[in-house]
PDB file of N, CA and C in Angstrom:
ATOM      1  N   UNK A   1    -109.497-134.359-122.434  1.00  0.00           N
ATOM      2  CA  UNK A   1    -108.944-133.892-121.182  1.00  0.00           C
ATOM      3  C   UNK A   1    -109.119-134.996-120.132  1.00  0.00           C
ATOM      4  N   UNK A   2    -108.094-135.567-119.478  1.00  0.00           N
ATOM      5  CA  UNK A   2    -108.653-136.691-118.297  1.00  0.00           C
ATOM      6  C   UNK A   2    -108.752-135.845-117.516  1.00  0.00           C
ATOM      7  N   UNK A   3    -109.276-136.956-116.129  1.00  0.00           N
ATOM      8  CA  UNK A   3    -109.662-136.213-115.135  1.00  0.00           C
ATOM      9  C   UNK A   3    -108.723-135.309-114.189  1.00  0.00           C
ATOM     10  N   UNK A   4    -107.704-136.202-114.002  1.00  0.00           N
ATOM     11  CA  UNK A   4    -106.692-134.930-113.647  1.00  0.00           C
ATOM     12  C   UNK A   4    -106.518-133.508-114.569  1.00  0.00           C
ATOM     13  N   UNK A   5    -106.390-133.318-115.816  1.00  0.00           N
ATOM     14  CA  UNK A   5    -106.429-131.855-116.095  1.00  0.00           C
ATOM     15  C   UNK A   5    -107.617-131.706-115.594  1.00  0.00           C
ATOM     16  N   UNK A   6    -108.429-131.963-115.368  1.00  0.00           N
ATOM     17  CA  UNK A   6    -109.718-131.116-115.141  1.00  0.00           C
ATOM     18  C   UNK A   6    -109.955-130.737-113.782  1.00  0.00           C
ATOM     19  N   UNK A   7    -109.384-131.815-112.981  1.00  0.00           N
ATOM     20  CA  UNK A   7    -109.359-131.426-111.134  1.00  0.00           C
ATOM     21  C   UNK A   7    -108.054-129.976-111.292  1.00  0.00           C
ATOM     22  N   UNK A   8    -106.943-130.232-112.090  1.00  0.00           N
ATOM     23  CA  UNK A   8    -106.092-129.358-112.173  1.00  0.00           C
ATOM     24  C   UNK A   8    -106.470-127.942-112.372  1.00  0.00           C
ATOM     25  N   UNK A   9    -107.739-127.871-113.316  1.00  0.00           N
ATOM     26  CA  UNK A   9    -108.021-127.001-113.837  1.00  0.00           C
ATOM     27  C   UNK A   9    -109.278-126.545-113.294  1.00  0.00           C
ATOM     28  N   UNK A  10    -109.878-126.717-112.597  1.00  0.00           N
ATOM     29  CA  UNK A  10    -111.186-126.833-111.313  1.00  0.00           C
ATOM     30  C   UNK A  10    -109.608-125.832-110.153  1.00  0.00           C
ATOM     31  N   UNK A  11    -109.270-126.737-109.627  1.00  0.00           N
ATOM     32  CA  UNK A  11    -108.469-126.261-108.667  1.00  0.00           C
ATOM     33  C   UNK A  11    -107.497-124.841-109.172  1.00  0.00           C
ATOM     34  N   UNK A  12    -106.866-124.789-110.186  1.00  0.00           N
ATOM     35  CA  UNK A  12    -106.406-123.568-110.712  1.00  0.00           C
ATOM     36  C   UNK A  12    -107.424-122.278-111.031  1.00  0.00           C
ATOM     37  N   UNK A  13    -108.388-122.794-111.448  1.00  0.00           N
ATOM     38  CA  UNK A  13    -109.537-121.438-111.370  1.00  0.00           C
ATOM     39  C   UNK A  13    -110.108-121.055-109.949  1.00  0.00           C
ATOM     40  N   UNK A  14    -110.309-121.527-108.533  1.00  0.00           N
ATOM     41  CA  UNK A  14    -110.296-121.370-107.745  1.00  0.00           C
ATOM     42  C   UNK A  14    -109.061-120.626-107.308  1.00  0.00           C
ATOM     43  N   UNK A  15    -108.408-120.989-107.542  1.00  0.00           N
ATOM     44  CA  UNK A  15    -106.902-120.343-106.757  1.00  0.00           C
ATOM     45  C   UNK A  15    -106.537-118.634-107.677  1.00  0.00           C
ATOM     46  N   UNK A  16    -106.959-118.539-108.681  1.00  0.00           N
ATOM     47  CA  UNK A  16    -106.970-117.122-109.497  1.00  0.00           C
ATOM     48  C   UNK A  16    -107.850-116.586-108.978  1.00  0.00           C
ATOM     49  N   UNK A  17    -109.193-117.334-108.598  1.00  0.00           N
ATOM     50  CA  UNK A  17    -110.058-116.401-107.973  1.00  0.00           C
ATOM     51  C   UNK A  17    -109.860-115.793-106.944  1.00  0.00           C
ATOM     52  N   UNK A  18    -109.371-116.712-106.049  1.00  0.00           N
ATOM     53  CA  UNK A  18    -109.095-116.187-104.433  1.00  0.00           C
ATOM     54  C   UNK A  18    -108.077-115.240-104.489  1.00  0.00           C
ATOM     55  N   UNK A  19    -107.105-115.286-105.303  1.00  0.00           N
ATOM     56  CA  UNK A  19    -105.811-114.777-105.465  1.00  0.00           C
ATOM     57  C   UNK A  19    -106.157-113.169-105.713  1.00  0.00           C
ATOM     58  N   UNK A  20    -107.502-112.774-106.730  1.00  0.00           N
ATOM     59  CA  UNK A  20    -108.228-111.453-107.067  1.00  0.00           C
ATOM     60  C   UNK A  20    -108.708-111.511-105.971  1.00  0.00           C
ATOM     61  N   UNK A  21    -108.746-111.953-105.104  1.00  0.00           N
ATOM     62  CA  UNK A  21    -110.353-111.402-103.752  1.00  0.00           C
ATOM     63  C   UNK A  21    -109.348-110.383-102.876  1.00  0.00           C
ATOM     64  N   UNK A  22    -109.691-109.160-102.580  1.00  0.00           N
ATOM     65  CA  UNK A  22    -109.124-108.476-101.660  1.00  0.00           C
ATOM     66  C   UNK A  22    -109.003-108.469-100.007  1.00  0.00           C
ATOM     67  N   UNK A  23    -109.879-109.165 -99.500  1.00  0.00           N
ATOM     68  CA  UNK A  23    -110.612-108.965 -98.335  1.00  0.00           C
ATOM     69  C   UNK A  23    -110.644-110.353 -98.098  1.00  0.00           C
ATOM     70  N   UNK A  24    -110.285-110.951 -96.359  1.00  0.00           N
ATOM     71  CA  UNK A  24    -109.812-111.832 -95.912  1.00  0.00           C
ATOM     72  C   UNK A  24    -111.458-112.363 -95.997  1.00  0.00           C
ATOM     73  N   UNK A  25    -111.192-113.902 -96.263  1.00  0.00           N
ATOM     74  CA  UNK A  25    -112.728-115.093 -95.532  1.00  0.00           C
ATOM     75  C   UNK A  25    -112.040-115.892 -94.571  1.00  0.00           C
ATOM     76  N   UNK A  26    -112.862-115.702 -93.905  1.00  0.00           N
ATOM     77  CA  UNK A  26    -111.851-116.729 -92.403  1.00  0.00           C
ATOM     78  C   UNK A  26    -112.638-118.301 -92.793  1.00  0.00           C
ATOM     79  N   UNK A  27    -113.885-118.773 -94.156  1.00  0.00           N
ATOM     80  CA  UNK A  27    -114.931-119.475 -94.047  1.00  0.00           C
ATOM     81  C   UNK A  27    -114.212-119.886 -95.784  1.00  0.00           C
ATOM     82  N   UNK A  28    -113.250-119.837 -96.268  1.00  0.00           N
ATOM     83  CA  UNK A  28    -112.936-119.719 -97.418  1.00  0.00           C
ATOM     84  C   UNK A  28    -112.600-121.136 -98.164  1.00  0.00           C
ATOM     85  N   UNK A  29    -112.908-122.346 -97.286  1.00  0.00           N
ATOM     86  CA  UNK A  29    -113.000-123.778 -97.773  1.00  0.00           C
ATOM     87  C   UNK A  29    -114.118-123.723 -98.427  1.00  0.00           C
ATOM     88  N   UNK A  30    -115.237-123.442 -97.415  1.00  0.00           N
ATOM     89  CA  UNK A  30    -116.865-123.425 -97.551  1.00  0.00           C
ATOM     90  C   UNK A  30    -117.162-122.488 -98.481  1.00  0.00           C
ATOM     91  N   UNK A  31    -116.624-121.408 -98.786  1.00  0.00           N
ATOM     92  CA  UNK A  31    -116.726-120.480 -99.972  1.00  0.00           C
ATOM     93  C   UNK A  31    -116.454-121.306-101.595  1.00  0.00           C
ATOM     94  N   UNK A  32    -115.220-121.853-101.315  1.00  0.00           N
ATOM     95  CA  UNK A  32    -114.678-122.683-102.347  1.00  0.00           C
ATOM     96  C   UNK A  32    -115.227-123.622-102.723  1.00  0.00           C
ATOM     97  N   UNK A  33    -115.699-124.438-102.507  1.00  0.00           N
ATOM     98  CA  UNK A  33    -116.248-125.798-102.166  1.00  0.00           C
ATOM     99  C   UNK A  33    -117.997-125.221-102.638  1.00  0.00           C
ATOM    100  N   UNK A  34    -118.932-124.315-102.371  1.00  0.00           N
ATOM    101  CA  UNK A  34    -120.033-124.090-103.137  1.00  0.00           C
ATOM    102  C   UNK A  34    -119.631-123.223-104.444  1.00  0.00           C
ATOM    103  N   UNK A  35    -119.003-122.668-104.340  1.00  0.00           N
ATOM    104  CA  UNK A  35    -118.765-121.294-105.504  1.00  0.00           C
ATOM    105  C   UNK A  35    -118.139-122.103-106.654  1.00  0.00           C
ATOM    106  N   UNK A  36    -117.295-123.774-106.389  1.00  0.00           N
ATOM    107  CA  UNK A  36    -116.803-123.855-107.381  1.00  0.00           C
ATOM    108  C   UNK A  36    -116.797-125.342-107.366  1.00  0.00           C
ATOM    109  N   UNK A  37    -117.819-126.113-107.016  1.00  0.00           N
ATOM    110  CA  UNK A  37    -118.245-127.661-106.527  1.00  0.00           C
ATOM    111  C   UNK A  37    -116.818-127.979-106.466  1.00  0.00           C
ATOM    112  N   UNK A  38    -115.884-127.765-105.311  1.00  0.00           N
ATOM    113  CA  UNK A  38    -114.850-128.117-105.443  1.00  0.00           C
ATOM    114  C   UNK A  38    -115.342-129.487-103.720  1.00  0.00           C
ATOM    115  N   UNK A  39    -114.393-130.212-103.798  1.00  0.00           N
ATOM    116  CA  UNK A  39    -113.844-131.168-102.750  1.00  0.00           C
ATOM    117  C   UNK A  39    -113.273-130.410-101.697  1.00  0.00           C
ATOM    118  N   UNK A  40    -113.735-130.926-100.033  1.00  0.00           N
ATOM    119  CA  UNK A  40    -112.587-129.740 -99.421  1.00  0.00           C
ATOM    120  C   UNK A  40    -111.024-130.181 -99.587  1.00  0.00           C
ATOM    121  N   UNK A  41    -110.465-131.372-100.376  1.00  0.00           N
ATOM    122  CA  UNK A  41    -109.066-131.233-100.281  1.00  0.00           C
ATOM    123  C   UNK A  41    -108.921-130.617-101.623  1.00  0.00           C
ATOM    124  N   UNK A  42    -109.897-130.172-102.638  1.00  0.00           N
ATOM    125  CA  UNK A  42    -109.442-129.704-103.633  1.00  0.00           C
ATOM    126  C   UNK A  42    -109.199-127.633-103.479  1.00  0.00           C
ATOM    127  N   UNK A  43    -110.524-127.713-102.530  1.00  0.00           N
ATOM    128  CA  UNK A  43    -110.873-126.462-101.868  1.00  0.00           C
ATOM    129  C   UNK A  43    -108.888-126.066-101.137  1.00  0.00           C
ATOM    130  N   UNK A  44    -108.679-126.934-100.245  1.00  0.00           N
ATOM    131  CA  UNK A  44    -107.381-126.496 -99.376  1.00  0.00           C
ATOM    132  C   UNK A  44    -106.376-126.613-100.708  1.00  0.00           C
ATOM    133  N   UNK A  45    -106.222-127.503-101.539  1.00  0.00           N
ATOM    134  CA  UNK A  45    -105.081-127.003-102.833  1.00  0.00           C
ATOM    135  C   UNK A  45    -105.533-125.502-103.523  1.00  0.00           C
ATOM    136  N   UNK A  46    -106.389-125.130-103.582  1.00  0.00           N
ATOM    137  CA  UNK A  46    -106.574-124.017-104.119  1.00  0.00           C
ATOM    138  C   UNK A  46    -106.070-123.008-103.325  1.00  0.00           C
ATOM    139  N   UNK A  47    -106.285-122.877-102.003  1.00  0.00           N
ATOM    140  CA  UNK A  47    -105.501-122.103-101.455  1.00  0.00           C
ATOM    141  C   UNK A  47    -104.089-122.135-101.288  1.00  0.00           C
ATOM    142  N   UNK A  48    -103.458-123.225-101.276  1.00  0.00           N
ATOM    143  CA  UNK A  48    -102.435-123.657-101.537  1.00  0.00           C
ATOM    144  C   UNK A  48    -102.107-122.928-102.958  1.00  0.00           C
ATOM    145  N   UNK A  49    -102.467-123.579-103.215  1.00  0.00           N
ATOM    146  CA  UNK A  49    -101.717-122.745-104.966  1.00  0.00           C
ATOM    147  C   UNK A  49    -102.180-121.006-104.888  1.00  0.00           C
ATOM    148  N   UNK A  50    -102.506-120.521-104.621  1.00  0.00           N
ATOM    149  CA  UNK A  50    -103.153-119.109-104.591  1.00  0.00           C
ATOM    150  C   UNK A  50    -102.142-118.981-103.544  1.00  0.00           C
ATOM    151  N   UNK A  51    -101.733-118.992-102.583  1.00  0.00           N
ATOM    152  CA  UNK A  51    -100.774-118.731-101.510  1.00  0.00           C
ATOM    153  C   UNK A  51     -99.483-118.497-102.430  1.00  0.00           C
ATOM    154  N   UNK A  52     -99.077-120.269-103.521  1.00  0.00           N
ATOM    155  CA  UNK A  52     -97.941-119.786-104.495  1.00  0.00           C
ATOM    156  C   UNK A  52     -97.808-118.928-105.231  1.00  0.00           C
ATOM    157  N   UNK A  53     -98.717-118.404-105.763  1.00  0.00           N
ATOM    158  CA  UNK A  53     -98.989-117.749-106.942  1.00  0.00           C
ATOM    159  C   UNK A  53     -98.606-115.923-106.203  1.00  0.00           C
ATOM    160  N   UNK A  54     -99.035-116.083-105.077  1.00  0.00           N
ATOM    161  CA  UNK A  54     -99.101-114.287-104.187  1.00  0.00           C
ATOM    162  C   UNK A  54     -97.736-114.526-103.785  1.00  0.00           C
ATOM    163  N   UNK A  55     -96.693-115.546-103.555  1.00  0.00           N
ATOM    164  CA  UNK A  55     -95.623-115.618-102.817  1.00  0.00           C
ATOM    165  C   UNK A  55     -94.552-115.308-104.489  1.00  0.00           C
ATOM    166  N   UNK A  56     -94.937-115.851-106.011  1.00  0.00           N
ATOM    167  CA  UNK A  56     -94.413-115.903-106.892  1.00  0.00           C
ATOM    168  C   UNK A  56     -94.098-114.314-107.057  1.00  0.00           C
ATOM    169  N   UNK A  57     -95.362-113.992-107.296  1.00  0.00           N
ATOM    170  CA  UNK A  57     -96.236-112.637-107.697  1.00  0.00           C
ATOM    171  C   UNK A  57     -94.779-111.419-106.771  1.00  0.00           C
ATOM    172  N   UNK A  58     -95.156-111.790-105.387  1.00  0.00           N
ATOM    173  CA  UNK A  58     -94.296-110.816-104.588  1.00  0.00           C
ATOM    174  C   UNK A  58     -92.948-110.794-104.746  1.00  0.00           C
ATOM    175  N   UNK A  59     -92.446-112.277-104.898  1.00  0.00           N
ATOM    176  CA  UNK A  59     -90.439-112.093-105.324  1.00  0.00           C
ATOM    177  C   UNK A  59     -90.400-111.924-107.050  1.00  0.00           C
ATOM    178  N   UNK A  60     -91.573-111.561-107.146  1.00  0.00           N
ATOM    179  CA  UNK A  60     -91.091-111.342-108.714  1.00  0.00           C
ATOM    180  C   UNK A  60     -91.171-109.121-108.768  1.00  0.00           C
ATOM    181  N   UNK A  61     -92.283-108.793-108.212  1.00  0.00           N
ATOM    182  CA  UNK A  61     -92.179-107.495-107.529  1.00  0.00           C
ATOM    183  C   UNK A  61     -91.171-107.117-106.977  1.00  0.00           C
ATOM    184  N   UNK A  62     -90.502-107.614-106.262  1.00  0.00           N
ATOM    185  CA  UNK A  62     -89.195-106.873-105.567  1.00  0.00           C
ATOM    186  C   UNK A  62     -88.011-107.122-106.011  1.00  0.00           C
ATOM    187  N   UNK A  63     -87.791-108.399-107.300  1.00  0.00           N
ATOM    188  CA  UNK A  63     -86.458-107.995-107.777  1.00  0.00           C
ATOM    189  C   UNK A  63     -86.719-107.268-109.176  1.00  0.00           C
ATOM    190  N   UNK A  64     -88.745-107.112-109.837  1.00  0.00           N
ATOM    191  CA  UNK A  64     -88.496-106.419-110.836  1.00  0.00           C
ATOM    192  C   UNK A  64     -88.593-104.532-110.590  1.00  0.00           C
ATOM    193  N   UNK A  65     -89.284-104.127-109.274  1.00  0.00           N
ATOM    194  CA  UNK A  65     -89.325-103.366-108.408  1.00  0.00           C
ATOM    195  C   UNK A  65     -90.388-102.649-109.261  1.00  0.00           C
ATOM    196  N   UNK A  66     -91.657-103.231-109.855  1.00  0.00           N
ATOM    197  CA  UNK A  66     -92.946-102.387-109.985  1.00  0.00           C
ATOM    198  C   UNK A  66     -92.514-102.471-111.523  1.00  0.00           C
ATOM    199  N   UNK A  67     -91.436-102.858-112.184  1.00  0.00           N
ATOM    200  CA  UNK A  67     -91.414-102.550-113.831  1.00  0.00           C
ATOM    201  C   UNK A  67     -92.343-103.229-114.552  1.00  0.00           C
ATOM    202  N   UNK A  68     -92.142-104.743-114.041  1.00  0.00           N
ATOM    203  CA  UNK A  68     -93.200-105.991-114.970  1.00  0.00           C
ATOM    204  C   UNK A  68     -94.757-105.983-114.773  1.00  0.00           C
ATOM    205  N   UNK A  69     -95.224-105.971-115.525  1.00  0.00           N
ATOM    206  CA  UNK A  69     -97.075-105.911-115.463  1.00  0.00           C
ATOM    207  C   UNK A  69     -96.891-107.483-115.607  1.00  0.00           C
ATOM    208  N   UNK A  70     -97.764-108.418-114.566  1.00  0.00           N
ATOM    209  CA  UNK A  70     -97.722-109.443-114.630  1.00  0.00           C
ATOM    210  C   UNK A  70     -99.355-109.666-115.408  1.00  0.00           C
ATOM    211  N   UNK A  71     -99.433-110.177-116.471  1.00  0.00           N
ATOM    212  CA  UNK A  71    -100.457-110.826-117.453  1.00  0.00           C
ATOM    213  C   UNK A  71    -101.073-112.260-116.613  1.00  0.00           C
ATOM    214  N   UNK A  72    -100.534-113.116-116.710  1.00  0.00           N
ATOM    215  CA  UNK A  72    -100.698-114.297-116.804  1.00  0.00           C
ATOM    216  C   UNK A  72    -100.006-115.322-115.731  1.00  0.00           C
ATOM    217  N   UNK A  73    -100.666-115.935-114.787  1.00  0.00           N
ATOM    218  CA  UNK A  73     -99.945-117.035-114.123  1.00  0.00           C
ATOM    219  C   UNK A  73    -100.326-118.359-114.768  1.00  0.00           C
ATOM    220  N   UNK A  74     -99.947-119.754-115.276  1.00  0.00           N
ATOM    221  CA  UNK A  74    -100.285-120.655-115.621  1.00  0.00           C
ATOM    222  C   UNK A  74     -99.499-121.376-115.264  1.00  0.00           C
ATOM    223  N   UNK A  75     -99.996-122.972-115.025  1.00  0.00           N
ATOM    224  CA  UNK A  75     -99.629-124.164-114.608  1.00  0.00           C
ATOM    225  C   UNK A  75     -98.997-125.585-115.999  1.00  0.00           C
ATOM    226  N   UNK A  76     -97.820-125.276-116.568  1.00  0.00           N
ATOM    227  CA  UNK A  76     -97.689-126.032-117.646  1.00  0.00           C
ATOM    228  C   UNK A  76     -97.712-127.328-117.297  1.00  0.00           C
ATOM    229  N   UNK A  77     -97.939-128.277-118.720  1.00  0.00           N
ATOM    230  CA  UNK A  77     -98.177-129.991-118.421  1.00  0.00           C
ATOM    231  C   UNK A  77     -97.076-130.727-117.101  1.00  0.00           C
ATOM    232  N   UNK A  78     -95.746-129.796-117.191  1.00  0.00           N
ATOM    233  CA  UNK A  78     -94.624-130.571-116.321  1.00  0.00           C
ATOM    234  C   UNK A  78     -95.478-130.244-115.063  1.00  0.00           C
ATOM    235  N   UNK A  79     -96.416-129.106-114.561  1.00  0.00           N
ATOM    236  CA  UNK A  79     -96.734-128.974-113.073  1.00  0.00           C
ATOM    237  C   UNK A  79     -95.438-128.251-112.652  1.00  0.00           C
ATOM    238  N   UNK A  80     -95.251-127.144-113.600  1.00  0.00           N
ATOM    239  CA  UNK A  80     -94.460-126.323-113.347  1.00  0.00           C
ATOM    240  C   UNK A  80     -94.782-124.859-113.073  1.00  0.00           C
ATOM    241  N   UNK A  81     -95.413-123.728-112.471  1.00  0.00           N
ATOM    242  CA  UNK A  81     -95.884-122.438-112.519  1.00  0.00           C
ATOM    243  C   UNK A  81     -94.736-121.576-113.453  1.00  0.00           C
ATOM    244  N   UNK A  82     -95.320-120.529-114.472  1.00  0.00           N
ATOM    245  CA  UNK A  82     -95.341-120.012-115.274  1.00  0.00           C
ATOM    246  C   UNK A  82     -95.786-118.616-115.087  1.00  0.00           C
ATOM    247  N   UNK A  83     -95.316-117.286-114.943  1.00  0.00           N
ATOM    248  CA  UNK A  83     -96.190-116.221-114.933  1.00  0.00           C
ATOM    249  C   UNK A  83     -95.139-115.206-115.969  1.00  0.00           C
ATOM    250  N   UNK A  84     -96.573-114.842-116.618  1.00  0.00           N
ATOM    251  CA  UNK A  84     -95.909-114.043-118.186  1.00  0.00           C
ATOM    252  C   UNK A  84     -96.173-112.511-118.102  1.00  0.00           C
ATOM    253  N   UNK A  85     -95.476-111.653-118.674  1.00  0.00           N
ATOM    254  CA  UNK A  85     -95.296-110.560-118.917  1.00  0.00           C
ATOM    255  C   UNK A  85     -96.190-109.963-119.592  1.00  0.00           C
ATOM    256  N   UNK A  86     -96.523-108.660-120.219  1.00  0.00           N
ATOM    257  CA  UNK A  86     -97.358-108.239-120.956  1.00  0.00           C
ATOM    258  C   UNK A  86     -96.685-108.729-122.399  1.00  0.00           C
ATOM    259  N   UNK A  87     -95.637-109.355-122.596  1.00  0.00           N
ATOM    260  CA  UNK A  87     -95.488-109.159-123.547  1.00  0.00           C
ATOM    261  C   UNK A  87     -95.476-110.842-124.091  1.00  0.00           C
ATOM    262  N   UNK A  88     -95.768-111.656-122.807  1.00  0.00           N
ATOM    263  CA  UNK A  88     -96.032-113.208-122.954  1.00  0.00           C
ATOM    264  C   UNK A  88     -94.525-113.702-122.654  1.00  0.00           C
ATOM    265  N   UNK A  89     -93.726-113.161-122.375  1.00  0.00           N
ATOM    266  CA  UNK A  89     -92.333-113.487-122.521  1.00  0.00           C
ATOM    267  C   UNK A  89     -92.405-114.495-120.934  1.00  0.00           C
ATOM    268  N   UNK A  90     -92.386-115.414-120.302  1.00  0.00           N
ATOM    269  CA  UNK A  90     -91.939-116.022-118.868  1.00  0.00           C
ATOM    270  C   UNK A  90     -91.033-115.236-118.058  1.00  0.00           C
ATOM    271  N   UNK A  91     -91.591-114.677-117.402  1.00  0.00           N
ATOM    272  CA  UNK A  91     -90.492-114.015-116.099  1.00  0.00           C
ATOM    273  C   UNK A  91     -90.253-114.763-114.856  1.00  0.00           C
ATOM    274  N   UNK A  92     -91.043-115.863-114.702  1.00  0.00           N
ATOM    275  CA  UNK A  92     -90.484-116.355-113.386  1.00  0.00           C
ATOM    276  C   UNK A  92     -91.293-117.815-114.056  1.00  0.00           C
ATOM    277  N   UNK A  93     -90.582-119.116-113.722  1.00  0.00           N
ATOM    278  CA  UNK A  93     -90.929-120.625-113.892  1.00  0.00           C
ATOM    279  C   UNK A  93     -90.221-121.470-112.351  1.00  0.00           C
ATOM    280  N   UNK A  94     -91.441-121.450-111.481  1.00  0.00           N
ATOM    281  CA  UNK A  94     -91.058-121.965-110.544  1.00  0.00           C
ATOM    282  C   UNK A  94     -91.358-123.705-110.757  1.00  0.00           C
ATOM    283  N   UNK A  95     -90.139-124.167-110.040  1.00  0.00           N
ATOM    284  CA  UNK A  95     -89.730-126.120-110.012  1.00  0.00           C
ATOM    285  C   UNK A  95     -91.251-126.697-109.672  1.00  0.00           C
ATOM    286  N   UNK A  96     -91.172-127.686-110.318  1.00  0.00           N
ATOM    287  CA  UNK A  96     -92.172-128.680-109.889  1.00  0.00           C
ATOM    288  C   UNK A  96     -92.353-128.888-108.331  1.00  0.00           C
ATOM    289  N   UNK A  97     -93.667-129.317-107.560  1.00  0.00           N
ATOM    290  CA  UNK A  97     -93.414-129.049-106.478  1.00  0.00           C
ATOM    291  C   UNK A  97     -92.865-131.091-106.090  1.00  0.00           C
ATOM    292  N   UNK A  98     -92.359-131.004-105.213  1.00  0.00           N
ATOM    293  CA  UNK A  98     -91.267-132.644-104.709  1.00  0.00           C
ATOM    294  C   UNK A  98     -92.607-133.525-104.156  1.00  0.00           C
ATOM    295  N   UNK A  99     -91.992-134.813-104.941  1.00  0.00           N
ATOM    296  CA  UNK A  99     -93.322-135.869-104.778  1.00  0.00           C
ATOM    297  C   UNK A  99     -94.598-135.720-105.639  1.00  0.00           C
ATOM    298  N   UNK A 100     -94.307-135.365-106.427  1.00  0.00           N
ATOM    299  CA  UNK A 100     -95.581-134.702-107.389  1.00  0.00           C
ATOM    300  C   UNK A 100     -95.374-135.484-108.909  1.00  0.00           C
TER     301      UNK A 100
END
């Protein structure tokens, strides 16, 4: 694994976490950053990506209107987001993000 999958993958487990947290942290760099020895620019991508993932999550809710049980969000090698169905099938593959 080089070091980029692993910052990738440091920063993607942060961002699932926050993404489960119900209840706002107004302190949520500093949360990130001990809870998960993250960097604070790795800390602010995590929210970043957790922001994508709730923005994916929601236009995938309102055009499937409550039918799809979402399983799985993942980040494939292209740095493409991925979120799968119960049945693993891809329901939504959002673009690489520009400059990346």
């Amino acid at each position: 694994m080089t070091l980029e999958q692993v910052n990738r993958s440091m920063v993607d487990g942060a961002a699932r976490w926050l993404l489960s947290q119900t209840v706002h942290m107004p302190n949520v760099i500093c949360i990130l950053r001990e809870s998960f020895g993250l960097s604070a620019v790795q800390a602010a991508q995590a929210c970043t990506l957790a922001t994508k993932y709730r923005s994916a999550a929601r236009q995938l809710q309102v055009s499937a209107r409550g039918m799809t049980q979402i399983l799985n969000i993942t980040r494939n090698d292209d740095g493409q987001y991925e979120i799968t169905d119960q049945d693993g099938k891809i329901v939504y593959l959002a673009e690489k993000a520009r400059g990346k």
